[in-house]
N, C-alpha and C. Protein backbone atom coordinates (compact mmCIF):
# COMPACT_ATOMS: atom_id res chain seq x y z
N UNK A 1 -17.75 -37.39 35.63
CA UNK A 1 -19.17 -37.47 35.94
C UNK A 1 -19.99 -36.39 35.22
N UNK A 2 -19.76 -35.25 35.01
CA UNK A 2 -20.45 -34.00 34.11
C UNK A 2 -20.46 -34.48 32.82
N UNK A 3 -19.43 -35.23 32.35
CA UNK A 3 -19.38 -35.27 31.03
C UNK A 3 -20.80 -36.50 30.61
N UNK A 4 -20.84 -37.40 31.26
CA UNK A 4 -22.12 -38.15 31.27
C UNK A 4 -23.44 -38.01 31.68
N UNK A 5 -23.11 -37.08 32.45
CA UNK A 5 -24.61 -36.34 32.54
C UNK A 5 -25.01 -35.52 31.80
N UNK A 6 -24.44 -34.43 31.24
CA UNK A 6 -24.46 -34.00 29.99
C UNK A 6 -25.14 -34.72 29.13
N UNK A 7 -24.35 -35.78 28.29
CA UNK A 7 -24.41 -36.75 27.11
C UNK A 7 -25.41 -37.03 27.32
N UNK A 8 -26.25 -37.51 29.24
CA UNK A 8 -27.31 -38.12 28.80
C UNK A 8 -29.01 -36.78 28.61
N UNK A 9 -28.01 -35.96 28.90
CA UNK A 9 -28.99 -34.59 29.16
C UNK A 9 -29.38 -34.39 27.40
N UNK A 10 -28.31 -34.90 26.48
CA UNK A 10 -28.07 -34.15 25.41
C UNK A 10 -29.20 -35.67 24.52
N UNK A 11 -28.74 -36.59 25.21
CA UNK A 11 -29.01 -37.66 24.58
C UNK A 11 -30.82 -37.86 24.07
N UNK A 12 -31.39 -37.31 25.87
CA UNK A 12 -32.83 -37.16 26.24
C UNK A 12 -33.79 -35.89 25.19
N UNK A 13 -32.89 -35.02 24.76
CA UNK A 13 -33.05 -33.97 24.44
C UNK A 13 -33.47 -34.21 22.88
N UNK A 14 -32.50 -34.97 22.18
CA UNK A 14 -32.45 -35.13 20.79
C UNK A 14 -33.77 -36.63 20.88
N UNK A 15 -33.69 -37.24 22.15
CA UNK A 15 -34.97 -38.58 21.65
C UNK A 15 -36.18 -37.47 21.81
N UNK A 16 -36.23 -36.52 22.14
CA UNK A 16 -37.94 -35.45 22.32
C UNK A 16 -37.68 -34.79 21.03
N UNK A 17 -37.27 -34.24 20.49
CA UNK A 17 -36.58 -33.86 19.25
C UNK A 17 -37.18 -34.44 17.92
N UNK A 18 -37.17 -35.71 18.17
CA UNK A 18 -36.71 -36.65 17.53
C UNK A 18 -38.43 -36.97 17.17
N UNK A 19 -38.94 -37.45 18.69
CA UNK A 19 -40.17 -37.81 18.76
C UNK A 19 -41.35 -36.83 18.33
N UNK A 20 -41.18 -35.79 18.83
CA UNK A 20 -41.95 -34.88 18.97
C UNK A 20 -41.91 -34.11 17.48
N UNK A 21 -40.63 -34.28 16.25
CA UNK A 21 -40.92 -33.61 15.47
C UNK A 21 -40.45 -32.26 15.65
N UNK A 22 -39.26 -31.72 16.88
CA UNK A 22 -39.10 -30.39 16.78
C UNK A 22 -37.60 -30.55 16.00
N UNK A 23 -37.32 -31.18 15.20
CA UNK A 23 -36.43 -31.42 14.85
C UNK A 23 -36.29 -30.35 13.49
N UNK A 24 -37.72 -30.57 12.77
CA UNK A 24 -38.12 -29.49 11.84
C UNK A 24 -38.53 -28.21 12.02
N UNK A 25 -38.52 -27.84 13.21
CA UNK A 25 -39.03 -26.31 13.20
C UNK A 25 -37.75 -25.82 13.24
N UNK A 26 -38.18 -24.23 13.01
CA UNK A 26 -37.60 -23.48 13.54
C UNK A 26 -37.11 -22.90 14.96
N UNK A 27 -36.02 -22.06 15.21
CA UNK A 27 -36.07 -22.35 16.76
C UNK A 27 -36.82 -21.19 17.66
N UNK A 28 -37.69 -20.32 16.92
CA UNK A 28 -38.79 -20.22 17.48
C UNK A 28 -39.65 -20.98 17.96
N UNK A 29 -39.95 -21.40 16.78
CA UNK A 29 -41.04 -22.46 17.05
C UNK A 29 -40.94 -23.55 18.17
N UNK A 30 -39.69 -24.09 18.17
CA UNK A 30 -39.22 -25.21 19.10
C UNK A 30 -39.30 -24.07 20.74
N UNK A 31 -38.66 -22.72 20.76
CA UNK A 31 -39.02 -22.11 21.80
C UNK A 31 -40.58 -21.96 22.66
N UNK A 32 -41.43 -21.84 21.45
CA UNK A 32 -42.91 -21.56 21.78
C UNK A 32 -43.29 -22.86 22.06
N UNK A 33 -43.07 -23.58 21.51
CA UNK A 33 -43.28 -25.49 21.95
C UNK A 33 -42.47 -25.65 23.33
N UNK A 34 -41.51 -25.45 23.09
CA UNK A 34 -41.08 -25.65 24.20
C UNK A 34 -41.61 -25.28 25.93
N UNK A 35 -41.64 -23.43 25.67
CA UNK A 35 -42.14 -23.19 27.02
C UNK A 35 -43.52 -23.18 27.07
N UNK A 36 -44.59 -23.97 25.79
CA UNK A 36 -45.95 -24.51 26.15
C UNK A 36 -46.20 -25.71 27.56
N UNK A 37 -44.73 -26.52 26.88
CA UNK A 37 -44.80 -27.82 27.42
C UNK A 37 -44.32 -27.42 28.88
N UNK A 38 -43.59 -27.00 29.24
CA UNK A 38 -42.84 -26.64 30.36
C UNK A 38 -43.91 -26.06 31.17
N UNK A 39 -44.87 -24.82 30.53
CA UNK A 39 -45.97 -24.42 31.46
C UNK A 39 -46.70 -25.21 32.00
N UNK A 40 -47.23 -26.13 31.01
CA UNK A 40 -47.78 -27.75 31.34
C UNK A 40 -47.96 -28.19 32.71
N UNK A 41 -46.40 -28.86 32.36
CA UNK A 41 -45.54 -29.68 33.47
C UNK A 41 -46.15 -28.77 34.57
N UNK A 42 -45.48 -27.49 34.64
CA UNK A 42 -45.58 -26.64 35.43
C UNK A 42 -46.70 -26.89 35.99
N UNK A 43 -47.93 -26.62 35.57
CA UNK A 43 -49.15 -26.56 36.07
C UNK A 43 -49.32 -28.07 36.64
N UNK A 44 -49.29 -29.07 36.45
CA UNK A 44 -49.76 -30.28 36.55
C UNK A 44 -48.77 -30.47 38.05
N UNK A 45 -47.41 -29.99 38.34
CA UNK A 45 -46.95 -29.92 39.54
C UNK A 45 -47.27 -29.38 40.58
N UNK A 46 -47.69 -28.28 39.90
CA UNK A 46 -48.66 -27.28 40.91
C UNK A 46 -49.63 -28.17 41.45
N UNK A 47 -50.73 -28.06 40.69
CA UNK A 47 -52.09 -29.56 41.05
C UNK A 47 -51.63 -30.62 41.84
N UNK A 48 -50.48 -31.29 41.48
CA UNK A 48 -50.02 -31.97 42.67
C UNK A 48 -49.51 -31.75 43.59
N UNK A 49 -48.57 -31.18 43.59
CA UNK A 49 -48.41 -30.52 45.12
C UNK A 49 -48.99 -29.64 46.17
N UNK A 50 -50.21 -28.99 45.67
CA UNK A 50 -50.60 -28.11 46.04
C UNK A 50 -52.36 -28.67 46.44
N UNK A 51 -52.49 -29.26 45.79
CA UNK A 51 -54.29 -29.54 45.47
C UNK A 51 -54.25 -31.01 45.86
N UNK A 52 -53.50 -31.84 45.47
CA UNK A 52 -53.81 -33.31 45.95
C UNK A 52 -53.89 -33.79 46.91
N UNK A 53 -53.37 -32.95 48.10
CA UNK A 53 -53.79 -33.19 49.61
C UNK A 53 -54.90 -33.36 49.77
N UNK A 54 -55.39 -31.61 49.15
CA UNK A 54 -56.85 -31.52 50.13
C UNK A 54 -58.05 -32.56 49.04
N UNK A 55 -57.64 -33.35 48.12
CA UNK A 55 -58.44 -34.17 47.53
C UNK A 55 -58.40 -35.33 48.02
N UNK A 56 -57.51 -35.80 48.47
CA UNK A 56 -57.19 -37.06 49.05
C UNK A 56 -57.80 -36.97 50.30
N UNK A 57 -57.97 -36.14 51.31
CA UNK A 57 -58.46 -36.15 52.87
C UNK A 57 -59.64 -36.10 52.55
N UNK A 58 -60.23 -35.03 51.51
CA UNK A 58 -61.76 -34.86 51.24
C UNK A 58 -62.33 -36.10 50.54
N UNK A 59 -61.98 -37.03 49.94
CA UNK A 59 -62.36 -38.07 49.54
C UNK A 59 -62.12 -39.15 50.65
N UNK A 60 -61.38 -39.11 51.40
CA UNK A 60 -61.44 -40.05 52.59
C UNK A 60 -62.46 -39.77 53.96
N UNK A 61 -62.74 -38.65 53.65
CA UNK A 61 -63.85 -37.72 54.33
C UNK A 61 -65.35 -38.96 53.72
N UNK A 62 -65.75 -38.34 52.48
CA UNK A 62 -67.04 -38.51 52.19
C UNK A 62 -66.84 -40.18 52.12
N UNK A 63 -65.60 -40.85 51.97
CA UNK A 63 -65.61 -42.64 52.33
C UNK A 63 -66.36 -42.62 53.39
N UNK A 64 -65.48 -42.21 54.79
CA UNK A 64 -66.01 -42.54 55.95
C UNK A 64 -67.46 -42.27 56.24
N UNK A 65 -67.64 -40.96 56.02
CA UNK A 65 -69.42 -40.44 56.16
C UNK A 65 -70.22 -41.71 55.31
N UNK A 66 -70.01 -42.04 53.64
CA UNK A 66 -70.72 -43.22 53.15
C UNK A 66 -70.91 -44.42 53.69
N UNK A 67 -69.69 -44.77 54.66
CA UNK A 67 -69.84 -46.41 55.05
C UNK A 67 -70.06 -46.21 56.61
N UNK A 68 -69.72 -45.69 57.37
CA UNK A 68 -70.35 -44.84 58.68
C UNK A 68 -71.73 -43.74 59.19
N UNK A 69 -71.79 -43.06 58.11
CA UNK A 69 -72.99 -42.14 58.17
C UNK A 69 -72.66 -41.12 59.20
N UNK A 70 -71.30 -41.12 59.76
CA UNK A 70 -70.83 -40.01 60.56
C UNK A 70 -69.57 -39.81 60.17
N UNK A 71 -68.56 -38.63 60.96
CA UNK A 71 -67.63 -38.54 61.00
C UNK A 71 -67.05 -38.40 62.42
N UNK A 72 -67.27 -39.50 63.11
CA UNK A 72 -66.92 -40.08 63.77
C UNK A 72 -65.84 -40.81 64.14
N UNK A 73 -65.00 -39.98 65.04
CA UNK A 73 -63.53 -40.13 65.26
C UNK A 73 -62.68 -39.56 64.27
N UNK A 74 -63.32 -38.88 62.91
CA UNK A 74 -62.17 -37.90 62.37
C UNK A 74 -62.91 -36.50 62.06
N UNK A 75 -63.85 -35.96 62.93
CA UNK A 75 -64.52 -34.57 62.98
C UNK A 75 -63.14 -33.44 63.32
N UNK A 76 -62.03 -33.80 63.87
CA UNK A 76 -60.94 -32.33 63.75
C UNK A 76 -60.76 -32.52 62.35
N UNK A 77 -60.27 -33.77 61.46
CA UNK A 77 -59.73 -33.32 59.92
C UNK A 77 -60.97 -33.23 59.28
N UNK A 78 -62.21 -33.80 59.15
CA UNK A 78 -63.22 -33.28 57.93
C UNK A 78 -64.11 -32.30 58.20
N UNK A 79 -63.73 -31.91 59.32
CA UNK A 79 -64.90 -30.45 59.59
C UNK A 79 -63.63 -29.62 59.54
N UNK A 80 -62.01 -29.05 59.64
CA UNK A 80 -61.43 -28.66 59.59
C UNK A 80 -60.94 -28.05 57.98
N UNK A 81 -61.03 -29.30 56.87
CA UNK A 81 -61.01 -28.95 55.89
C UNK A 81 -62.32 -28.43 54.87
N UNK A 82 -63.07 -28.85 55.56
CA UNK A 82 -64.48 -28.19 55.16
C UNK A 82 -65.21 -29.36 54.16
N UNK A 83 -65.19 -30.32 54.71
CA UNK A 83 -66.03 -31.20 53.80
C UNK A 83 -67.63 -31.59 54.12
């Protein structure tokens, strides 16, 4: 089982490689590319895990207030999160 996960670890590795053109750098370069992309990711996980809650309740917030004109029956979550 390691040995195929590997292969496909190795496999995934050389199609970004491949695609991306780090095939020609140097392995600096592929380093500095590399942990660009990774910060990325990084950040964009963050934003989701962290931030997409309170966007999702706050947008279900200003729904209800638009088609209700109150917040009515959910005043603990949209006065709680501050919308």
């Amino acid at each position: 089982m390691p040995s195929k996960v590997s292969n496909y670890v190795r496999l995934r590795y050389y199609q970004y490689e491949v695609t991306f053109g780090l095939y020609m750098m140097t392995s600096r370069e592929k380093f500095v590319l590399n942990a660009l992309v990774i910060g990325v990711l990084a950040a964009l996980f963050y934003g989701v895990c962290f931030g997409f809650s309170r966007f999702v309740i706050r947008s279900l917030c200003r729904l209800v207030w638009h088609l209700f004109g109150s917040y009515e029956g959910v005043e603990e979550i949209c006065t709680s999160n501050g919308c």
